[in-house]
PDB file of N, CA and C in Angstrom:
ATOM      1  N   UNK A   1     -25.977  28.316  -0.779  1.00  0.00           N
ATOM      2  CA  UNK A   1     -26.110  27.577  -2.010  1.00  0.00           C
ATOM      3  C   UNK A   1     -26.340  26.093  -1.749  1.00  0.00           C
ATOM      4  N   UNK A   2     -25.869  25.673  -0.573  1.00  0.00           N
ATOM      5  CA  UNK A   2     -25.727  24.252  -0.447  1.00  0.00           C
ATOM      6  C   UNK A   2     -27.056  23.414  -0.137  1.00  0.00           C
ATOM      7  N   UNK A   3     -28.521  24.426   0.135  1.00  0.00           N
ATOM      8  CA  UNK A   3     -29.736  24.420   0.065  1.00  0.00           C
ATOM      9  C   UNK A   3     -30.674  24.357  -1.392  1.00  0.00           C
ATOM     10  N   UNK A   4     -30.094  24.817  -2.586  1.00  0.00           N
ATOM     11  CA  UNK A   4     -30.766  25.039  -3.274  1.00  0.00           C
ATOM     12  C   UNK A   4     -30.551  24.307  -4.656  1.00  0.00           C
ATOM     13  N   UNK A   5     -31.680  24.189  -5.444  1.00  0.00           N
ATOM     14  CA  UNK A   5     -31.010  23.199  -6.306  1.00  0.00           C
ATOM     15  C   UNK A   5     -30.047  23.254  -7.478  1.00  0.00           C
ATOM     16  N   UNK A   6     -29.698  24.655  -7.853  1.00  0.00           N
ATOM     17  CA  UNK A   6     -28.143  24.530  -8.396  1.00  0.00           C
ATOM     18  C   UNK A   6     -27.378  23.633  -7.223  1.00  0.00           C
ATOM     19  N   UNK A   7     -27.178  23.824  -6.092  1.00  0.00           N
ATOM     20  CA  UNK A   7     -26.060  23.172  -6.043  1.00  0.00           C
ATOM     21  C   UNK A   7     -26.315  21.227  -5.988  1.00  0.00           C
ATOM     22  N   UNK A   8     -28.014  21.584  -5.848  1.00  0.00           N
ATOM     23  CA  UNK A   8     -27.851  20.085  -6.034  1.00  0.00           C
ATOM     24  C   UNK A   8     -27.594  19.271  -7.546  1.00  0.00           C
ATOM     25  N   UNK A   9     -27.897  20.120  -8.650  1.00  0.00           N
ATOM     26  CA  UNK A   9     -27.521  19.891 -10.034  1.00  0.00           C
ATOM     27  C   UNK A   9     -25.699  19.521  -9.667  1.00  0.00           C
ATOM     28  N   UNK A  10     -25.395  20.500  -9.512  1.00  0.00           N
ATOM     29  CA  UNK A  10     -23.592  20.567  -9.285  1.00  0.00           C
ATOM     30  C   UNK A  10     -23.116  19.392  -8.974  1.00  0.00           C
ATOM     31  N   UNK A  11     -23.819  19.014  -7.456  1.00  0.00           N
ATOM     32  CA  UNK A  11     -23.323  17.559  -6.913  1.00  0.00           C
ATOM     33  C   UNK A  11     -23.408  16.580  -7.671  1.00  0.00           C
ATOM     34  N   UNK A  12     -24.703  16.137  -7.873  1.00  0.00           N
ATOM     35  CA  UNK A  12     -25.117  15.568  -9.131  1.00  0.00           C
ATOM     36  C   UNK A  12     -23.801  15.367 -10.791  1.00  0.00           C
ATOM     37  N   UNK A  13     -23.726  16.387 -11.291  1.00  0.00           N
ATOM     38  CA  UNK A  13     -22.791  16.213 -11.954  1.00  0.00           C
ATOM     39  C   UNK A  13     -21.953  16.408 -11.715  1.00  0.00           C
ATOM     40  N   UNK A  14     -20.644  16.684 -10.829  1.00  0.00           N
ATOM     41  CA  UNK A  14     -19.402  16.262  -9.962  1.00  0.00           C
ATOM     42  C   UNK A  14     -19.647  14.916  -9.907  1.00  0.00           C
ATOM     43  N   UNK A  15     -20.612  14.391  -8.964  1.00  0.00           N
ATOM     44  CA  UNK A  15     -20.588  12.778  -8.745  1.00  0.00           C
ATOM     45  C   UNK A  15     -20.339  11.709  -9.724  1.00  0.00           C
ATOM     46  N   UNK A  16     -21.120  12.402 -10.537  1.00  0.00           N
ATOM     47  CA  UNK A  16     -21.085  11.515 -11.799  1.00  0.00           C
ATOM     48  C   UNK A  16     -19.819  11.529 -12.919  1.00  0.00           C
ATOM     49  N   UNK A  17     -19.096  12.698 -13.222  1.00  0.00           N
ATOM     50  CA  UNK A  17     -18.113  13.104 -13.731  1.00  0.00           C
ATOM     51  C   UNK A  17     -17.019  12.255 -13.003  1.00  0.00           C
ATOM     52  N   UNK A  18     -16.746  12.591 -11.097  1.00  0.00           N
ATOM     53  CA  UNK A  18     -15.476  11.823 -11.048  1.00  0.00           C
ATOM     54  C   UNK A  18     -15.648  10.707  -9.983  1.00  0.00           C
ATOM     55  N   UNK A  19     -16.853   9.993 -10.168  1.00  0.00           N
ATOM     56  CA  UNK A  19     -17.241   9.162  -9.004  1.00  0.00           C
ATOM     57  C   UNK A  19     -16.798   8.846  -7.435  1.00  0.00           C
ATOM     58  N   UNK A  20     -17.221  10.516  -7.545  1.00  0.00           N
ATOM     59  CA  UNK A  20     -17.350  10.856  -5.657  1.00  0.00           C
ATOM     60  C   UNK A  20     -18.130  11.367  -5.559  1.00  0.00           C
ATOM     61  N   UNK A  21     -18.109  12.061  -3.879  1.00  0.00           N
ATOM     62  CA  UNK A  21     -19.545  12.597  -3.697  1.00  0.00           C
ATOM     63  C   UNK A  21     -18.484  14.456  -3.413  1.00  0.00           C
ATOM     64  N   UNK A  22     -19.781  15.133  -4.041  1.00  0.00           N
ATOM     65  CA  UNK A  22     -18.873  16.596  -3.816  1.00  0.00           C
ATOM     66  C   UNK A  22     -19.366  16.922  -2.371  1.00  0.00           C
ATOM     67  N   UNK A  23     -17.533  17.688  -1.677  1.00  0.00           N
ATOM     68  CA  UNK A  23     -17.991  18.210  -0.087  1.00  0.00           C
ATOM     69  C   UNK A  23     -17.508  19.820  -0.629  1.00  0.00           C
ATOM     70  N   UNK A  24     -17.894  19.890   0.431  1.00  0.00           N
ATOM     71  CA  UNK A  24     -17.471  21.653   0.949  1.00  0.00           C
ATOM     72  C   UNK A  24     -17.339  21.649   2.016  1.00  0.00           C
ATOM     73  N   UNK A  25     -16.335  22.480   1.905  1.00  0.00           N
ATOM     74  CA  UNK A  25     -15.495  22.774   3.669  1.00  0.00           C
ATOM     75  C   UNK A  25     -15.755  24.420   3.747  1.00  0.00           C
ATOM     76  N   UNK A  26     -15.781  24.859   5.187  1.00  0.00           N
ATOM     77  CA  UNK A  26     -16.201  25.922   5.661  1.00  0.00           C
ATOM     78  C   UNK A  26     -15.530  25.963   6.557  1.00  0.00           C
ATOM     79  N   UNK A  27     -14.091  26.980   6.211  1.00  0.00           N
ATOM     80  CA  UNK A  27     -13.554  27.245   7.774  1.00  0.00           C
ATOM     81  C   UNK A  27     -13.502  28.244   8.175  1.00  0.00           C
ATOM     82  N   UNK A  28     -13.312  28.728   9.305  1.00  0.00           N
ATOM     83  CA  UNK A  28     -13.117  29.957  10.506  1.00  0.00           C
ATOM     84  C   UNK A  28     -11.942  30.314  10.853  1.00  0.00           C
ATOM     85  N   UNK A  29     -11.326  31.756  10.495  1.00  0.00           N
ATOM     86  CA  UNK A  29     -10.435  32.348  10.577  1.00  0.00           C
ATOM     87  C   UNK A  29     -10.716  33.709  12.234  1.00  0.00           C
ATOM     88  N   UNK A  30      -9.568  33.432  13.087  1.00  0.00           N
ATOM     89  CA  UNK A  30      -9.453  34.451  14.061  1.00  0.00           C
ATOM     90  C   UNK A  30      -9.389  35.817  13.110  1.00  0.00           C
ATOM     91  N   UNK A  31     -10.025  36.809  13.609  1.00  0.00           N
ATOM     92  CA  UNK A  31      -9.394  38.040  12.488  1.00  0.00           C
ATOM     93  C   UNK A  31      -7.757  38.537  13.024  1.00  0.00           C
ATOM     94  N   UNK A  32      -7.756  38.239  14.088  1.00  0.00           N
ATOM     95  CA  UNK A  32      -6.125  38.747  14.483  1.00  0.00           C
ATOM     96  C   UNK A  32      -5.154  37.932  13.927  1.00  0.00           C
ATOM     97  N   UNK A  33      -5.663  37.052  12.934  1.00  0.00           N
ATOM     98  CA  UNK A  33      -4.475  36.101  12.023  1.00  0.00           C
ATOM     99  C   UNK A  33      -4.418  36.970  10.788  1.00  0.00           C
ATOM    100  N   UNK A  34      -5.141  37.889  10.375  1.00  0.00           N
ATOM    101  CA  UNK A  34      -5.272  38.722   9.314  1.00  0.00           C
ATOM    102  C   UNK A  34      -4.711  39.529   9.362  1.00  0.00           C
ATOM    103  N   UNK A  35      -4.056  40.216   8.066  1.00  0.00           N
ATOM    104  CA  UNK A  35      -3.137  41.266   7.670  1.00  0.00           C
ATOM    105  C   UNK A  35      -4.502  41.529   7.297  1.00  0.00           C
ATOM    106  N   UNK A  36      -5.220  42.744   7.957  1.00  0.00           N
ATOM    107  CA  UNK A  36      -6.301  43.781   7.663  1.00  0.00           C
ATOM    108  C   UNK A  36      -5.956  44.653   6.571  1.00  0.00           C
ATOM    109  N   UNK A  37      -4.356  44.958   5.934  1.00  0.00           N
ATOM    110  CA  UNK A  37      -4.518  46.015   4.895  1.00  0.00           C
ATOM    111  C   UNK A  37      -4.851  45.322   3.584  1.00  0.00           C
ATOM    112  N   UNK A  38      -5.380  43.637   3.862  1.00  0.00           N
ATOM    113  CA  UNK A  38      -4.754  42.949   2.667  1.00  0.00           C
ATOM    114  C   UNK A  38      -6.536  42.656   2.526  1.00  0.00           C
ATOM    115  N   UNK A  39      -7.518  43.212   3.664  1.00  0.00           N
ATOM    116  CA  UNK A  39      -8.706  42.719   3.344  1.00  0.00           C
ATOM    117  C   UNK A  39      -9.561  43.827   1.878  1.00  0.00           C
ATOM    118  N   UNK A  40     -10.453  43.270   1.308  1.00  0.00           N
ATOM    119  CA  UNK A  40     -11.021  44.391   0.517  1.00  0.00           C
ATOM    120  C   UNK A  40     -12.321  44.333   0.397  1.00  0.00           C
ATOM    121  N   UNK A  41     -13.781  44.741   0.662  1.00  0.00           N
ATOM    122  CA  UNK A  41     -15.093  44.482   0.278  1.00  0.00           C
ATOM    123  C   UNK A  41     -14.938  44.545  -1.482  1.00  0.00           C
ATOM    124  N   UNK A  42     -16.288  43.571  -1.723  1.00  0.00           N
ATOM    125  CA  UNK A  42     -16.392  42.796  -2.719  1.00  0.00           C
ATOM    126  C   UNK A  42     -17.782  43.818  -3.575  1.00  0.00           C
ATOM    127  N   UNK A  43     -17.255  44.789  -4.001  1.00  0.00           N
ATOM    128  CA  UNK A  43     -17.915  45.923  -4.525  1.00  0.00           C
ATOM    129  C   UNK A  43     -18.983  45.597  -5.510  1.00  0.00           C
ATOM    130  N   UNK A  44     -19.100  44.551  -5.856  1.00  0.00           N
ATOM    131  CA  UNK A  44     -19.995  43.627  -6.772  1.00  0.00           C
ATOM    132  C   UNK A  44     -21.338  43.037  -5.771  1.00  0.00           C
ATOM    133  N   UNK A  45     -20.891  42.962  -4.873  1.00  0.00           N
ATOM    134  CA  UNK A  45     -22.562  42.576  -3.931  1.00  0.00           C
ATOM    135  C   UNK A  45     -23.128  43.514  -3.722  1.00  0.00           C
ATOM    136  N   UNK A  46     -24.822  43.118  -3.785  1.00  0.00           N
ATOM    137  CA  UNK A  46     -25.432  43.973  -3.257  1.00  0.00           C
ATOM    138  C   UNK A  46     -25.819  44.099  -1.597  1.00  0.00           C
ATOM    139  N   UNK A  47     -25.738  44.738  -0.911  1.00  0.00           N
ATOM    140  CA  UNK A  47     -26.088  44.969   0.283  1.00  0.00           C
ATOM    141  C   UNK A  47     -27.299  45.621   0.940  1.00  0.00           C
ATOM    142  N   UNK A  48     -28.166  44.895   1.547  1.00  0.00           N
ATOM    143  CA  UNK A  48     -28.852  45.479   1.836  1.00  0.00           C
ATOM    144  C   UNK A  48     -28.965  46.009   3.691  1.00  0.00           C
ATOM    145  N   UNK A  49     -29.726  46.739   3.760  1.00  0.00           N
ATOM    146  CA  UNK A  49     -29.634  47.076   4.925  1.00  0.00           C
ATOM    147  C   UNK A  49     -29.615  45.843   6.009  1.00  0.00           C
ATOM    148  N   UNK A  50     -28.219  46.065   7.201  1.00  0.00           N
ATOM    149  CA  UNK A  50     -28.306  44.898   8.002  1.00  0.00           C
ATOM    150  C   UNK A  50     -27.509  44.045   8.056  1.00  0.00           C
ATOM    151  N   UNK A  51     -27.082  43.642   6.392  1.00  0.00           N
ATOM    152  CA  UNK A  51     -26.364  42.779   6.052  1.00  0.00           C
ATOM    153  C   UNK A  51     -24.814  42.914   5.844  1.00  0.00           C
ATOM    154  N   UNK A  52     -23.905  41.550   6.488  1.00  0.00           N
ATOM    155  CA  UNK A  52     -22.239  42.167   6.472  1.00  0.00           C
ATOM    156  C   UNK A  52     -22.580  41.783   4.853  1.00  0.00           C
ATOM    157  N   UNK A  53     -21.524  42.935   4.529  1.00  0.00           N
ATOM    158  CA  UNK A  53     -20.451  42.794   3.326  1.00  0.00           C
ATOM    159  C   UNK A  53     -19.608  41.329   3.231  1.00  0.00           C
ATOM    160  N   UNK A  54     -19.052  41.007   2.065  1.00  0.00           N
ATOM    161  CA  UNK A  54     -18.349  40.298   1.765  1.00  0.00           C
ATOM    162  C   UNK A  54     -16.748  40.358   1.396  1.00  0.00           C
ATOM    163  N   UNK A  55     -16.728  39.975   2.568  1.00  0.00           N
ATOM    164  CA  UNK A  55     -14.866  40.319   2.024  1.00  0.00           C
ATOM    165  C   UNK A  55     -13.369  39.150   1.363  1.00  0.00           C
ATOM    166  N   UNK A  56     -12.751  40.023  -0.028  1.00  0.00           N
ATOM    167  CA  UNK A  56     -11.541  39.243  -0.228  1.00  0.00           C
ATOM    168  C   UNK A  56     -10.600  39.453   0.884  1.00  0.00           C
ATOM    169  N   UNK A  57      -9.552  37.844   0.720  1.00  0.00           N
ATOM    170  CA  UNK A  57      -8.086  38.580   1.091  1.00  0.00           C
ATOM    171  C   UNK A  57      -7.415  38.069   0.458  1.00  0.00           C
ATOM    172  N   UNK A  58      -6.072  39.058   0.328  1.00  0.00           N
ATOM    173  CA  UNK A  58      -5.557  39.012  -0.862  1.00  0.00           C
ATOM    174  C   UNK A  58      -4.029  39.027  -0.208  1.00  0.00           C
ATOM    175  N   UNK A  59      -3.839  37.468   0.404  1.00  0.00           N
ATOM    176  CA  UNK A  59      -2.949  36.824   1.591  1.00  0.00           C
ATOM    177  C   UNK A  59      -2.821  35.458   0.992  1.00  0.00           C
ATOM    178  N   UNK A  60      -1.947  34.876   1.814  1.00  0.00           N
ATOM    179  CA  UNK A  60      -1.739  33.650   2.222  1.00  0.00           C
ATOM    180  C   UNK A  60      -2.306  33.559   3.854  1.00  0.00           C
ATOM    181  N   UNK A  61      -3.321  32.820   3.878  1.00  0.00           N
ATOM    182  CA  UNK A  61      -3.445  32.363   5.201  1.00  0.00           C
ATOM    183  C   UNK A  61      -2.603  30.410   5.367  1.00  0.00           C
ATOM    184  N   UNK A  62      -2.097  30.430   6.613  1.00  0.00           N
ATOM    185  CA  UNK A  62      -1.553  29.318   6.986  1.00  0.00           C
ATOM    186  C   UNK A  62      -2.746  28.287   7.178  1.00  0.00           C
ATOM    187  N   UNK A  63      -2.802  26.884   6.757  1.00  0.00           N
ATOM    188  CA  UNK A  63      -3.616  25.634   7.028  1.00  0.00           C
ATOM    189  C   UNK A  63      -3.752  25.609   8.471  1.00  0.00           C
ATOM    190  N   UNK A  64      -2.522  26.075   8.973  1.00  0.00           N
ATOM    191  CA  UNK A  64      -2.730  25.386  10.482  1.00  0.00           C
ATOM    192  C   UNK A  64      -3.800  26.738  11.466  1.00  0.00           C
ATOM    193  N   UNK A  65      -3.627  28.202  11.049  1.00  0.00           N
ATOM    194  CA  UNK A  65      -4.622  28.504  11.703  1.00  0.00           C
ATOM    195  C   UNK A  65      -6.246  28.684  11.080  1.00  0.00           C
ATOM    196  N   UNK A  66      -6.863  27.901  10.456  1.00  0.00           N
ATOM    197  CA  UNK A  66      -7.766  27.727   9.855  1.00  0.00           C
ATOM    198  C   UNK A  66      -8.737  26.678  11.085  1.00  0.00           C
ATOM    199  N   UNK A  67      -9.751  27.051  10.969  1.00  0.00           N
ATOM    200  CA  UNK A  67     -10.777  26.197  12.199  1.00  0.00           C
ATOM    201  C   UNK A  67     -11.748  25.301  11.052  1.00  0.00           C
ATOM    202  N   UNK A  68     -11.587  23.996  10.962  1.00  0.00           N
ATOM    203  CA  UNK A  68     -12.862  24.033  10.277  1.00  0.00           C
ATOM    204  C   UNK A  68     -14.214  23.669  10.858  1.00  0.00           C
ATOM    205  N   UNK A  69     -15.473  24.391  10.327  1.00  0.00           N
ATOM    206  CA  UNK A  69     -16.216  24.217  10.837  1.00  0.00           C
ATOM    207  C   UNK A  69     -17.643  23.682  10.208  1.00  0.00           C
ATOM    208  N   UNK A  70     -17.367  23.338   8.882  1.00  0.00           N
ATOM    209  CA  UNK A  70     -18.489  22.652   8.250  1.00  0.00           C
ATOM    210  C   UNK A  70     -18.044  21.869   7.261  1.00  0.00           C
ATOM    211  N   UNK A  71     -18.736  20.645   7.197  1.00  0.00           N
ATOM    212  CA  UNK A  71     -18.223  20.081   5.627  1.00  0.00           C
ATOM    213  C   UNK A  71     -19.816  19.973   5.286  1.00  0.00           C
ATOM    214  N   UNK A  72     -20.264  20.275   3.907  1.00  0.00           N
ATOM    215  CA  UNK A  72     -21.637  19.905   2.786  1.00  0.00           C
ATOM    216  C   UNK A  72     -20.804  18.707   2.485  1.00  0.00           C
TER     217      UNK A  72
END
């Protein structure tokens, strides 16, 4: 999304609404920090061949094992 121009509309009005600039953070989770019974695919996407699924969790993950690895 962070390519296309909804989200550049978005920024745009975020910025202007609370005079900042909007980020996004993108972090990286080990999966062995995961309670796997707590994961669920997101039965609402479509999938096409090839492509991972999208998954909830339906956890508390801790701040501290969180990697981050992008800010928009």
């Amino acid at each position: 999304m962070e390519n296309s121009e909804s989200f550049e509309e978005l920024a745009e009005e975020y910025e202007d609404r609370y005079d900042k600039e909007l980020e996004i953070v993108v972090f990286q989770i080990d999966i062995n920090d995961l309670d796997l019974s707590k994961l669920s695919i997101d039965t609402n996407q479509i999938v096409e061949d090839g492509d991972e699924p999208t998954y909830f969790y339906d956890g508390i993950i801790p701040y501290s094992k969180l990697k981050r690895i992008k800010l928009y």
